[in-house]
Protein backbone atom coordinates (compact mmCIF):
# COMPACT_ATOMS: atom_id res chain seq x y z
CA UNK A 1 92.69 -241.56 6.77
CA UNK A 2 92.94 -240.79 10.61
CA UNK A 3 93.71 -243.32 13.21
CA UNK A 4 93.16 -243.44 17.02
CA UNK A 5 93.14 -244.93 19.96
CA UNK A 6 90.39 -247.30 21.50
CA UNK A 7 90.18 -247.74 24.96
CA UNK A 8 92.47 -250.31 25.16
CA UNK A 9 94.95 -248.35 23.65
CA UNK A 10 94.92 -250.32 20.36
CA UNK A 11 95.45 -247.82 17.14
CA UNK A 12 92.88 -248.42 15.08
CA UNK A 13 91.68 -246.64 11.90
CA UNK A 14 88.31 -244.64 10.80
CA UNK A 15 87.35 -247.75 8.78
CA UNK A 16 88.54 -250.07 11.02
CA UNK A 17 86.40 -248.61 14.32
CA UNK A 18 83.65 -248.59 12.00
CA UNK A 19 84.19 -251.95 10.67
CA UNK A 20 84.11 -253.03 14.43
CA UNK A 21 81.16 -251.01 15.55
CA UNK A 22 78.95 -252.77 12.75
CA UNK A 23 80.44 -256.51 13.16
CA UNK A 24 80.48 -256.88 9.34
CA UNK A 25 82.72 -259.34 7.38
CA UNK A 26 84.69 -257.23 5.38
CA UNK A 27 87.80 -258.74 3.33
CA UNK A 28 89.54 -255.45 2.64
CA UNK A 29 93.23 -255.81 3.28
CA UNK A 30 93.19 -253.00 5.13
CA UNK A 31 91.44 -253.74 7.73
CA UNK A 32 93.63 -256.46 8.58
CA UNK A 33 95.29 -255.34 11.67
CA UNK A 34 98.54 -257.78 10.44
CA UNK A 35 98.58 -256.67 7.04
CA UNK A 36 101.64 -254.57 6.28
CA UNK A 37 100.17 -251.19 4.92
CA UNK A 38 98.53 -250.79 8.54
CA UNK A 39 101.56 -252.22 10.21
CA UNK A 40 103.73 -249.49 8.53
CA UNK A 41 101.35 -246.60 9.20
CA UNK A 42 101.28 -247.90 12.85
CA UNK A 43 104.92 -247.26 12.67
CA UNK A 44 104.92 -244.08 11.32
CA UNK A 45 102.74 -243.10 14.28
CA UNK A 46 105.06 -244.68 16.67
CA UNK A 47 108.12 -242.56 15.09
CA UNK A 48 105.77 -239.49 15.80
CA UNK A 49 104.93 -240.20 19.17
CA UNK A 50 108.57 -240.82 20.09
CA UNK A 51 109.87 -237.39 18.05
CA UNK A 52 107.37 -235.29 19.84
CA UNK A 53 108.02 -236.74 23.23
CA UNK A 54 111.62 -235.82 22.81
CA UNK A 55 110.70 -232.54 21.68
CA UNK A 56 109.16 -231.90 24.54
CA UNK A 57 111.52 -233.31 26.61
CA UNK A 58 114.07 -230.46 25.03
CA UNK A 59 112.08 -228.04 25.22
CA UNK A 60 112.01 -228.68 29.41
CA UNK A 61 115.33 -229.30 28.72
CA UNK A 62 116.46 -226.06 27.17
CA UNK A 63 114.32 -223.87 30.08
CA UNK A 64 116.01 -225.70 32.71
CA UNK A 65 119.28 -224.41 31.23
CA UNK A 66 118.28 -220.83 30.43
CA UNK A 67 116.73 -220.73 33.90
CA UNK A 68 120.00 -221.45 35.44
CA UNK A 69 121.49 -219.02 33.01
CA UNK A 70 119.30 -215.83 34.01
CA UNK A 71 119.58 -216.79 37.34
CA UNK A 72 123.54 -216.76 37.18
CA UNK A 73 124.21 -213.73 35.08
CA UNK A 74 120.82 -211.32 36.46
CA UNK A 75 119.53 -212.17 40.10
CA UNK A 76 116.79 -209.52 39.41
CA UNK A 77 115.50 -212.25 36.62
CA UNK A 78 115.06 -215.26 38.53
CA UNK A 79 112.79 -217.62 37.72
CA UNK A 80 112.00 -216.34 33.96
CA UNK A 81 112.19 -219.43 31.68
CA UNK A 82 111.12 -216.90 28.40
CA UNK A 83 114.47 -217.16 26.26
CA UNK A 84 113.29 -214.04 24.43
CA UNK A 85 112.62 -211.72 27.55
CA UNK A 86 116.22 -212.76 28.16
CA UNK A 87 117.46 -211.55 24.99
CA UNK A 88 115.29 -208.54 25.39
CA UNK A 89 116.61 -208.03 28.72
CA UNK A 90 120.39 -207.83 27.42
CA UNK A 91 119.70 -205.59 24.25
CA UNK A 92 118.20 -203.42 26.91
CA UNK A 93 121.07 -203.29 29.53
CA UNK A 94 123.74 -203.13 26.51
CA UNK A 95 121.83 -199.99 25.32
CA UNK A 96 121.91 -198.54 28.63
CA UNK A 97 125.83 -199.44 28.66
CA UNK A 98 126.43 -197.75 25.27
CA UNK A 99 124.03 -194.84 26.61
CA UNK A 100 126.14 -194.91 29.71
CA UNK A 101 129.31 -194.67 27.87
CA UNK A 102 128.26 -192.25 25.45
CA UNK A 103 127.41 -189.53 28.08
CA UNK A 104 130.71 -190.10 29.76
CA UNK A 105 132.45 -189.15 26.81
CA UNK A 106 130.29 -186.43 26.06
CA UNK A 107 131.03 -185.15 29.67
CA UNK A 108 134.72 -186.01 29.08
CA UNK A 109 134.65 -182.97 26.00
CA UNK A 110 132.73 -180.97 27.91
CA UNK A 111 134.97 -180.58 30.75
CA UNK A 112 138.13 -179.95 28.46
CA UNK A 113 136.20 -177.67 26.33
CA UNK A 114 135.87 -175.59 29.47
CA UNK A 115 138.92 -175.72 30.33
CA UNK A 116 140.51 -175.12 26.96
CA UNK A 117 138.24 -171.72 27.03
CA UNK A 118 139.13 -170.87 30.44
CA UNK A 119 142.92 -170.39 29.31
CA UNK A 120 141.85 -168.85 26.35
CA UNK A 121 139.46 -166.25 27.39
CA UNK A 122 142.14 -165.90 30.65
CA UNK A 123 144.95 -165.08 27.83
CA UNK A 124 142.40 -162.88 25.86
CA UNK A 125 142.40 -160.81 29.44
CA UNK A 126 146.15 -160.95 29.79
CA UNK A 127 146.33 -159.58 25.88
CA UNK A 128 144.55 -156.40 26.80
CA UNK A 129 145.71 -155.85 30.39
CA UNK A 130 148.36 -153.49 29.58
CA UNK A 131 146.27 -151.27 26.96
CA UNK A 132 143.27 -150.98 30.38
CA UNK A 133 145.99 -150.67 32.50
CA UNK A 134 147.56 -147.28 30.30
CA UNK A 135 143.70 -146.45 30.14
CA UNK A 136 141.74 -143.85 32.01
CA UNK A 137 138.20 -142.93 31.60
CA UNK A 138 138.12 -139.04 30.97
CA UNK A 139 140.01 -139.09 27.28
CA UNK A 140 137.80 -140.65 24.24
CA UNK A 141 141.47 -141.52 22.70
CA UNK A 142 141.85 -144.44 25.46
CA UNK A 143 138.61 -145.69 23.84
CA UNK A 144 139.93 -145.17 19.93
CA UNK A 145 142.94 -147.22 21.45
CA UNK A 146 141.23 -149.94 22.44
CA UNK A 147 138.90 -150.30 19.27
CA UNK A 148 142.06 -150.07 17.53
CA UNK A 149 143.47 -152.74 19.18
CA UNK A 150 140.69 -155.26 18.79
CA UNK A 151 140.48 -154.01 14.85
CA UNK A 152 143.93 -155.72 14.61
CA UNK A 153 143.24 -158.61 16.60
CA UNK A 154 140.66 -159.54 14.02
CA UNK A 155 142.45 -158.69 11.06
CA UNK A 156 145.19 -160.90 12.78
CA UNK A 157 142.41 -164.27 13.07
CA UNK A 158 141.07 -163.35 9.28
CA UNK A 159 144.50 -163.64 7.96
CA UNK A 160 145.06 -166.84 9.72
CA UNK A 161 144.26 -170.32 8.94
CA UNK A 162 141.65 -170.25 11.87
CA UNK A 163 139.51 -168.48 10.06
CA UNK A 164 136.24 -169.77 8.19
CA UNK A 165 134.89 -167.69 5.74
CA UNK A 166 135.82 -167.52 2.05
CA UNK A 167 136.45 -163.68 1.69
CA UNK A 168 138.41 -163.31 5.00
CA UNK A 169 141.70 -161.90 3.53
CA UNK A 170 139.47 -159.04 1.83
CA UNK A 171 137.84 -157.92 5.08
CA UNK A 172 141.21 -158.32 7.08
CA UNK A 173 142.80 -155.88 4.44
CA UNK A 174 140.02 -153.27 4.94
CA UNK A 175 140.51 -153.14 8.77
CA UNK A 176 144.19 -152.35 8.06
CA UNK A 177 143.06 -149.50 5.95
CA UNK A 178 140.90 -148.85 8.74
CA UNK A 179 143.33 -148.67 10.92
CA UNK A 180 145.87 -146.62 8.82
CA UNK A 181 142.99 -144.34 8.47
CA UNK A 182 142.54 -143.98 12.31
CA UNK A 183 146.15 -143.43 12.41
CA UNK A 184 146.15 -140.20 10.56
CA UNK A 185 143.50 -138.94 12.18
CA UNK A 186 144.34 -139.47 15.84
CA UNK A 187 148.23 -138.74 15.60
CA UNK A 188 147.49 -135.52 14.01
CA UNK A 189 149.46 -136.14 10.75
CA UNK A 190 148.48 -132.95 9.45
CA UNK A 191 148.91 -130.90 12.23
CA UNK A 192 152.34 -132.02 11.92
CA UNK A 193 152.53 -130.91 8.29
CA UNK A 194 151.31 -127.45 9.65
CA UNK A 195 153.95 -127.50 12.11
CA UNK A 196 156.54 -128.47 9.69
CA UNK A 197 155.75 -125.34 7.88
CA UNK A 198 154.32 -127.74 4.98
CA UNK A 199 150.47 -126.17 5.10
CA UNK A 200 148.93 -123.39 6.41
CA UNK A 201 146.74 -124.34 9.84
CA UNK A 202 143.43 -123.35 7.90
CA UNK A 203 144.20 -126.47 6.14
CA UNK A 204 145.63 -128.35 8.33
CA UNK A 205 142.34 -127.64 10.61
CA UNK A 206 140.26 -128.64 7.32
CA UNK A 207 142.27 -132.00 6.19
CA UNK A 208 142.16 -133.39 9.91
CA UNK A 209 138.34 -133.19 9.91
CA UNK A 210 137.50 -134.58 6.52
CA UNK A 211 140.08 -137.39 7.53
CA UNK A 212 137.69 -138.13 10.81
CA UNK A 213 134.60 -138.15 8.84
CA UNK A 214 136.33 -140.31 5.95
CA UNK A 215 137.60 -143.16 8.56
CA UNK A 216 134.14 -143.58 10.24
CA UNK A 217 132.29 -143.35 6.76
CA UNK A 218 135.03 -146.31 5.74
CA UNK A 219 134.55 -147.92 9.20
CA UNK A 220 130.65 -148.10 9.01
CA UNK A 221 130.10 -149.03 5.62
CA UNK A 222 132.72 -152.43 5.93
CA UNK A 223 132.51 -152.75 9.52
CA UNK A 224 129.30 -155.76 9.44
CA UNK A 225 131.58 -157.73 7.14
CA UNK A 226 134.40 -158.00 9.95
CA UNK A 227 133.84 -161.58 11.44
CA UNK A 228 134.22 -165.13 10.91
């Protein structure tokens, strides 16, 4: 059943307007303004009228307050009574903080990353300094010195617990043959043999070249397999 209000401002049922509008007699209780079924639905009405005013009243309330609350914490919000574009608002600028914060400390490892390999590509230079330094550029053995050098550099990181890969202890002890190799060739161990009256220099001659053609055989079939 729905009630409403007259002009007067008297609550007053479906039935009962209708009851009016004809000027019947009807002896229904409840039509009887006084008779308590309508006086406790009148009531009930009352209760509702009050509860909603109040809600409204904190709803007015609670945008006064977050008003004065976006107005003290973010000038650039002033006058925005929407609690939600406030929370929006924050998630936002924490974000940005968090982005912020991230990037310094991404900047922060880049900068001692470059560093770090400034020192360690300036000792790498320091390392082979003397070796350029006894170099010239009209001898191929300044070269095979050099390549020698870095050969054992390597084989020094594979053998170390820098290195990565599984089979690294393998590969560093085939550069050291390598470089055993290259040592027989290039100090002329058997020319010395000839010279020590061990071999005749026909052999000597023949035993230094297959040597050469043995290291760099060794050296390119392995050589792709030295890295980490």
């Amino acid at each position: 059943m729905a009630y409403w209000k007259d002009r007067e401002g008297k609550i007053m049922s479906n039935m009962e307007n209708s009851w009016n509008r004809n000027k019947k007699d009807h002896t229904d209780p409840i039509w009887d303004v006084d008779h308590p079924k309508y006086l406790s639905l009148k009531s009930q009405f009352a209760r509702e009228k009050v509860n909603k005013e109040n809600a409204q009243k904190e709803k007015a309330a609670k945008a006064v307050e977050d008003k004065k609350a976006l107005d003290n914490e973010s000038p650039e919000f002033t006058g925005i009574l929407d609690r939600e574009t406030y929370m929006q608002w924050k998630l936002l600028m924490n974000l940005e903080e968090d982005g912020q914060t991230e990037r310094k400390n991404r900047d922060m490892k880049d900068i001692y990353s470059n560093i770090t390999w400034f020192f360690r590509r300036l000792k790498r230079v320091l390392d082979f300094l003397p070796i350029i330094w006894r170099g010239y550029d009209f001898d191929y053995a300044h070269a095979i010195e050099l390549f020698r050098y870095q050969l054992e550099r390597t084989a020094d990181l594979l053998e170390s617990d820098k290195a990565y890969t599984i089979d690294s202890n393998i590969h560093a002890q085939k550069i050291r043959t390598a470089i055993k190799l290259m040592d027989k060739v290039y100090d002329e161990e058997y020319m010395e043999d000839f010279y020590d009256k061990k071999i005749s220099i026909e052999e000597a001659i023949k035993k230094q070249e297959r040597a050469h053609q043995l290291v760099w055989k060794y050296i390119e079939h392995n050589i792709q397999g030295w890295w980490d």
